[in-house]
C-alpha atoms as a PDB file:
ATOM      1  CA  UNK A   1      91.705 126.131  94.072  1.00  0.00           C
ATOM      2  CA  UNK A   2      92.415 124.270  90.584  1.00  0.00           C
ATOM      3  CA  UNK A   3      95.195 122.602  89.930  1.00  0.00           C
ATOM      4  CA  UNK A   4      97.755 124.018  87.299  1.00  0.00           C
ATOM      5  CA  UNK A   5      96.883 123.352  83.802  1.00  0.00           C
ATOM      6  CA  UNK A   6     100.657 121.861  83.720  1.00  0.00           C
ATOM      7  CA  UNK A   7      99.661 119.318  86.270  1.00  0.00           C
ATOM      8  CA  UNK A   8      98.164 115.924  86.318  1.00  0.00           C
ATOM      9  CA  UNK A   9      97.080 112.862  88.063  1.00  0.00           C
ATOM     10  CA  UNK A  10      97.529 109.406  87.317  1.00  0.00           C
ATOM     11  CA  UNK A  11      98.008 105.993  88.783  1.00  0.00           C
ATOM     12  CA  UNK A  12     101.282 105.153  89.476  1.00  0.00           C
ATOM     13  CA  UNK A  13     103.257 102.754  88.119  1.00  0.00           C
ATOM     14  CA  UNK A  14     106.363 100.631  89.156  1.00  0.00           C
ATOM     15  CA  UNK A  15     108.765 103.220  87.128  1.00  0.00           C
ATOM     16  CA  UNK A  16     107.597 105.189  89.973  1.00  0.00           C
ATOM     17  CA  UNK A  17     109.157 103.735  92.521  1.00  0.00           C
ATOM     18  CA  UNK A  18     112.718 106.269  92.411  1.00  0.00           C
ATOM     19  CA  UNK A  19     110.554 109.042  92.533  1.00  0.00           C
ATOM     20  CA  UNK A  20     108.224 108.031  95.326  1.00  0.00           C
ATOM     21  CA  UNK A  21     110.929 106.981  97.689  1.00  0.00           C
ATOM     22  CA  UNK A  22     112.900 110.617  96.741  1.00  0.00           C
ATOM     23  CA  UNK A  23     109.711 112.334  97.814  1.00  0.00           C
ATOM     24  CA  UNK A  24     108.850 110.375 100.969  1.00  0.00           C
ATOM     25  CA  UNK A  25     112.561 110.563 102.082  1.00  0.00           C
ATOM     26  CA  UNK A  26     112.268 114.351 101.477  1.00  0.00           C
ATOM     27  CA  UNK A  27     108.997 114.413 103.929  1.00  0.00           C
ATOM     28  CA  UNK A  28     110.559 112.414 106.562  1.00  0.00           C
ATOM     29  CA  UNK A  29     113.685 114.949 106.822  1.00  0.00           C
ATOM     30  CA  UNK A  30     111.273 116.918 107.413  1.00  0.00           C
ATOM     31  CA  UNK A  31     109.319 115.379 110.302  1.00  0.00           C
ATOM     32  CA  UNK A  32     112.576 114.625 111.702  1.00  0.00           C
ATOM     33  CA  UNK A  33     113.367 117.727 111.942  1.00  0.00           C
ATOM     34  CA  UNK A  34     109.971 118.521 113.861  1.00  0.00           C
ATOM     35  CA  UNK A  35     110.835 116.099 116.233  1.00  0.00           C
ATOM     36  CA  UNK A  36     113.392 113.816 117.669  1.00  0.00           C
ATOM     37  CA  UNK A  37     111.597 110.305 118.444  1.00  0.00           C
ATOM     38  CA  UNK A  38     111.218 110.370 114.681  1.00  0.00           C
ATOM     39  CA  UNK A  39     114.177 109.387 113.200  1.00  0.00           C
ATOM     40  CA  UNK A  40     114.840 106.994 110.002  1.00  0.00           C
ATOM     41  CA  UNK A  41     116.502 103.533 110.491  1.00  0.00           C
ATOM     42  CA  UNK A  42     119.908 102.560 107.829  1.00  0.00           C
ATOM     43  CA  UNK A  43     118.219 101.231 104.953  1.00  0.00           C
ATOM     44  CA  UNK A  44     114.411 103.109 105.446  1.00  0.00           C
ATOM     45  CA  UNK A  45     114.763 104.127 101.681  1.00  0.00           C
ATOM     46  CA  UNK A  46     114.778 100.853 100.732  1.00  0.00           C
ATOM     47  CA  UNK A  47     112.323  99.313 103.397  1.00  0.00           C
ATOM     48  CA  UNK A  48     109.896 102.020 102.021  1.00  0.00           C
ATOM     49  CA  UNK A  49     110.649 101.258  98.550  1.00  0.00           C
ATOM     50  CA  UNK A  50     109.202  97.361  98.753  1.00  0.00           C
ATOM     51  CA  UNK A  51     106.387  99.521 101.379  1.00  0.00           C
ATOM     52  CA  UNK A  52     105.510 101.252  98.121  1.00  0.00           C
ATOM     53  CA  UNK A  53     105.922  98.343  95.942  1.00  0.00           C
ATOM     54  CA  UNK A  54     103.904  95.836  97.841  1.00  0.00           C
ATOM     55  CA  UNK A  55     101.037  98.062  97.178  1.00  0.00           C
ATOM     56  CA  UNK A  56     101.634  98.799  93.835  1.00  0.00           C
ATOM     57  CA  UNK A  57     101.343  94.824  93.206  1.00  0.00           C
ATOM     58  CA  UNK A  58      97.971  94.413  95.925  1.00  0.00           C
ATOM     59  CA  UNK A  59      96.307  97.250  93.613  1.00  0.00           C
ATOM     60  CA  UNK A  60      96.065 100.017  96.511  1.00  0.00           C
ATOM     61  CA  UNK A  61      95.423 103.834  95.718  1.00  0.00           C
ATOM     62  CA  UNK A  62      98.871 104.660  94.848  1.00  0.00           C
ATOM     63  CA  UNK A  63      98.770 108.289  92.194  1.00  0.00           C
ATOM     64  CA  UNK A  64     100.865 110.640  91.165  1.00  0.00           C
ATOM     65  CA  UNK A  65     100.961 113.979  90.073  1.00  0.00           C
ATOM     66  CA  UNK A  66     103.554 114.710  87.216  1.00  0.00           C
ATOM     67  CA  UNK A  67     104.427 117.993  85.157  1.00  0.00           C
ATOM     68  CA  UNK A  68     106.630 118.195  81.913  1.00  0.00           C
ATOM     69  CA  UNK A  69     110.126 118.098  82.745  1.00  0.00           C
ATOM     70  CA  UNK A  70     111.640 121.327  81.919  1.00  0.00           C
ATOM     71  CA  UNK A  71     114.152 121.851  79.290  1.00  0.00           C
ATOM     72  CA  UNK A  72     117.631 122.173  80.057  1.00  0.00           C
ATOM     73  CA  UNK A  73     120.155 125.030  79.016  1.00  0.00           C
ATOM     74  CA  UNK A  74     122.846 123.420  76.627  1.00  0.00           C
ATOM     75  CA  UNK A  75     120.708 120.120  76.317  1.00  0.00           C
ATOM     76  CA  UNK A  76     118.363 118.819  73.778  1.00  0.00           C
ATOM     77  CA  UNK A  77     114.636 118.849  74.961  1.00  0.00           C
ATOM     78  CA  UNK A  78     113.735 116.062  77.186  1.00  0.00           C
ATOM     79  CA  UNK A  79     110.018 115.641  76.978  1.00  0.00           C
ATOM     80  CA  UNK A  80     109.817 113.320  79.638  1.00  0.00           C
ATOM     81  CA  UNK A  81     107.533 114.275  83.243  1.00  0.00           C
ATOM     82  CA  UNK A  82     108.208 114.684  86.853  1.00  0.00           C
ATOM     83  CA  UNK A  83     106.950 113.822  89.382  1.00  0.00           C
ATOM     84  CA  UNK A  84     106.054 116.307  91.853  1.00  0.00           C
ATOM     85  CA  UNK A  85     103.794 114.453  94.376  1.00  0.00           C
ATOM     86  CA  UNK A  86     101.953 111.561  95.337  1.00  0.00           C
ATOM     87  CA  UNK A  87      99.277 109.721  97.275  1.00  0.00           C
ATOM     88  CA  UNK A  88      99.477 105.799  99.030  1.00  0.00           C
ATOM     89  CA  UNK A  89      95.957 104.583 100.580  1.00  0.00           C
ATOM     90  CA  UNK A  90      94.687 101.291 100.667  1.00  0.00           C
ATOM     91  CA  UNK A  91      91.737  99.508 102.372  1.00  0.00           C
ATOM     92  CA  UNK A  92      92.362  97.809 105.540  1.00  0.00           C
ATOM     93  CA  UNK A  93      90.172  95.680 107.954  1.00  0.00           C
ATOM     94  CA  UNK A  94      89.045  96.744 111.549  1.00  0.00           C
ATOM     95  CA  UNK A  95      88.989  95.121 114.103  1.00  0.00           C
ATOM     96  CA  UNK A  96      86.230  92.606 114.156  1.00  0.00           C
ATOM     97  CA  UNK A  97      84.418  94.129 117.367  1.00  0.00           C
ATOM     98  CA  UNK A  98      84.263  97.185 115.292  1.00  0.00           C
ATOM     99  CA  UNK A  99      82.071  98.542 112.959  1.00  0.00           C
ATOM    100  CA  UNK A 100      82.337  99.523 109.895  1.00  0.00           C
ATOM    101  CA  UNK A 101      84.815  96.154 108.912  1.00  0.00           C
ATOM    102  CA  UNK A 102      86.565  98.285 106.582  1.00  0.00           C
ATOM    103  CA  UNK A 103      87.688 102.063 106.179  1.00  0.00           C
ATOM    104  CA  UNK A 104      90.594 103.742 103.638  1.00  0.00           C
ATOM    105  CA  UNK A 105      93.681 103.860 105.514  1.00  0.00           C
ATOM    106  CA  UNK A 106      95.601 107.115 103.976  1.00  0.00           C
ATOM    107  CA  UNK A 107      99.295 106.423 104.511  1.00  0.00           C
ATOM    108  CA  UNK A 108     101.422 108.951 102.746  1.00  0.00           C
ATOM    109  CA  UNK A 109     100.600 112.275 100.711  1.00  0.00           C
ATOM    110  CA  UNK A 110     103.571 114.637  99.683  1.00  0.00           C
ATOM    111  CA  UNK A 111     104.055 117.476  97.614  1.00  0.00           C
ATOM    112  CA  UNK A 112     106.934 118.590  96.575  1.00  0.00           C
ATOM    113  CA  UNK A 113     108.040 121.768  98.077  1.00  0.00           C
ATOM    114  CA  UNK A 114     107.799 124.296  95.701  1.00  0.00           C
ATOM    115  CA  UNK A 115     104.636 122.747  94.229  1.00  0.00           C
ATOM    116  CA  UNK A 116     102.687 122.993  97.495  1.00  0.00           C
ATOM    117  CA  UNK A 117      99.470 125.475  98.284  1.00  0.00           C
ATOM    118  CA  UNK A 118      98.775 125.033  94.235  1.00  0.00           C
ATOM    119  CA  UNK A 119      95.884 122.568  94.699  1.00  0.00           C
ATOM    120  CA  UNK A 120      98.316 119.288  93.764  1.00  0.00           C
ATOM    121  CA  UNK A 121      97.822 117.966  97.544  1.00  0.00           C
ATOM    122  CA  UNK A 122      93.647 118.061  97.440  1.00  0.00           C
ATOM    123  CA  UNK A 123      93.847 116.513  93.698  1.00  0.00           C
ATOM    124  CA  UNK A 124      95.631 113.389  95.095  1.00  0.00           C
ATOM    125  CA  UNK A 125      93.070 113.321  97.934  1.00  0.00           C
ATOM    126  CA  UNK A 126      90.178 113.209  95.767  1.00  0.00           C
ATOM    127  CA  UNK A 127      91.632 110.371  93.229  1.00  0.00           C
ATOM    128  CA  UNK A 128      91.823 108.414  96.628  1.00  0.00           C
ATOM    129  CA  UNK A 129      88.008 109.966  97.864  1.00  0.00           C
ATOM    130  CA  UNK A 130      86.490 107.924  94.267  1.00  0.00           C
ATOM    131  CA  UNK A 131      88.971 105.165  94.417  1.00  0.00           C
ATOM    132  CA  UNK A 132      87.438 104.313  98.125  1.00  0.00           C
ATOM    133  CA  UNK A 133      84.304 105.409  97.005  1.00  0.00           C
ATOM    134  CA  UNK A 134      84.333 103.036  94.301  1.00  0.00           C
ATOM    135  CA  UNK A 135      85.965 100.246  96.974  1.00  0.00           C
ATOM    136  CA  UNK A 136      82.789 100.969  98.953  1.00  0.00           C
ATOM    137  CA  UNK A 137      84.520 102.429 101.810  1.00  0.00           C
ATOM    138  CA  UNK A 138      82.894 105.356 103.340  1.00  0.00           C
ATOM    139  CA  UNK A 139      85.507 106.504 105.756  1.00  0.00           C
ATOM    140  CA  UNK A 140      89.198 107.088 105.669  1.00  0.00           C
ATOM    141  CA  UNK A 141      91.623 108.005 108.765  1.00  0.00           C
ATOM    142  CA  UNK A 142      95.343 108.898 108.525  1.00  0.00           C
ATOM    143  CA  UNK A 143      97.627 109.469 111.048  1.00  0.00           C
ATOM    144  CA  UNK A 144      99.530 113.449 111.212  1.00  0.00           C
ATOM    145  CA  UNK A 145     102.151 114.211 113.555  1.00  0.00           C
ATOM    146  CA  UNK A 146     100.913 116.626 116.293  1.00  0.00           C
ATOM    147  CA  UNK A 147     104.255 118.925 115.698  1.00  0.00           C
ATOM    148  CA  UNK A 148     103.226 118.908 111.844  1.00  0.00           C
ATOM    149  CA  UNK A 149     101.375 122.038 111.194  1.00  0.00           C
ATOM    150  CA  UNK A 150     101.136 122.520 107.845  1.00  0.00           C
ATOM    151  CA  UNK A 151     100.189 118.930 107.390  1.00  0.00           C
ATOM    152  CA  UNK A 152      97.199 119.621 110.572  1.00  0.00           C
ATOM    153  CA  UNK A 153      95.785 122.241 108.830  1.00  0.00           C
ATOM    154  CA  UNK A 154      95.781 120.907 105.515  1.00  0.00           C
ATOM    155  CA  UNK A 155      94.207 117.900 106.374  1.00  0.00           C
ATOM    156  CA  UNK A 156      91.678 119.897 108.510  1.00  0.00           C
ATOM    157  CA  UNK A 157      90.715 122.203 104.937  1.00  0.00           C
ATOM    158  CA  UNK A 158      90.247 118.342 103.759  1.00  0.00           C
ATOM    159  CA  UNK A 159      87.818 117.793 106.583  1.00  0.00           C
ATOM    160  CA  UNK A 160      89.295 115.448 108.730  1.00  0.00           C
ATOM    161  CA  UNK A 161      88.760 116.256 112.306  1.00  0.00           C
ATOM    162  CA  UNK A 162      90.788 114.576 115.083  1.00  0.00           C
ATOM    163  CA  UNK A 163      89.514 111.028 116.087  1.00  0.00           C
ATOM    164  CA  UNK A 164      92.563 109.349 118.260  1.00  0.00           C
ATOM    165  CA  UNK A 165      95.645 110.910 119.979  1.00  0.00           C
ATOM    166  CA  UNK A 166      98.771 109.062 120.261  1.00  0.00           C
ATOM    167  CA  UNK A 167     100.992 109.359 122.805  1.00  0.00           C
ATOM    168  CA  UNK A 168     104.600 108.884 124.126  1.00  0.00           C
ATOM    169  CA  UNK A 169     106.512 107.900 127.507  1.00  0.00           C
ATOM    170  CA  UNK A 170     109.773 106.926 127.813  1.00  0.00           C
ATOM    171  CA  UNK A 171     110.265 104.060 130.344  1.00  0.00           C
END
């Protein structure tokens, strides 16, 4: 699948920041709504927001993807972007009685709802992919939520296979 010609990548920026929170708020009404342990503390939005930031300012894998804004009816012609989806990864250190010492930790990837199944979602993968690549990480994991289908079989098409499952008791 290519990705629309209206589409593109880039590294993100701090001007980012609104829009990245918007879009992982949007995801996590989502999962929320999959399940009911998952639920967002008062003040997540902002708790994600110096999340996002933090990496932005360590030099993580933080992209992206933006189309032209559309014109609006009655108003002059904005030619500004929007951003419809991005991509947070970042290298982190294993545990020291395990090998390799370091592997791509993918933490958040979200497309926008009516921009999904157009190829946006695999572009931001692979701008991570050469950004670990070029890190000299060979292996990435993430972490999907089991009641997250879509997400389980995207990732899958990506090639990720399942590695540890997580689970929950109440006490």
């Amino acid at each position: 699948m290519n990705l629309p010609d209206n589409v593109s990548i880039r590294p993100a920026t701090f001007d980012d920041l609104d829009a990245i929170v918007a879009l992982w708020l949007d995801m996590m009404r989502e999962h929320e709504a999959f399940d009911p342990r998952i639920r967002l503390a008062p003040g997540a939005d902002i708790a994600y927001r110096n999340y996002a930031y933090h990496h932005l300012r360590e030099g993580a894998a933080v992209f992206v993807a933006e189309i032209p804004d559309e014109p609006r009816r009655g108003k002059p012609e904005r030619r500004g972007r929007q951003i419809v989806g991005y991509v947070l990864a970042y290298v982190a250190r294993n545990l020291p009685m395990y090998q390799p010492k370091r592997y791509g930790y993918l933490s958040d990837l979200v497309v926008a709802a009516p921009w999904r199944r157009c190829g946006i979602g695999t572009a931001l993968l692979e701008s991570v992919r050469c950004w670990l690549r070029q890190e000299e990480v060979a292996h990435v994991q993430l972490q999907v939520y089991s009641e997250n289908g879509a997400g389980l079989s995207f990732w899958r098409q990506q090639g990720f296979r399942d590695f540890v499952h997580g689970l929950w008791a109440p006490l």
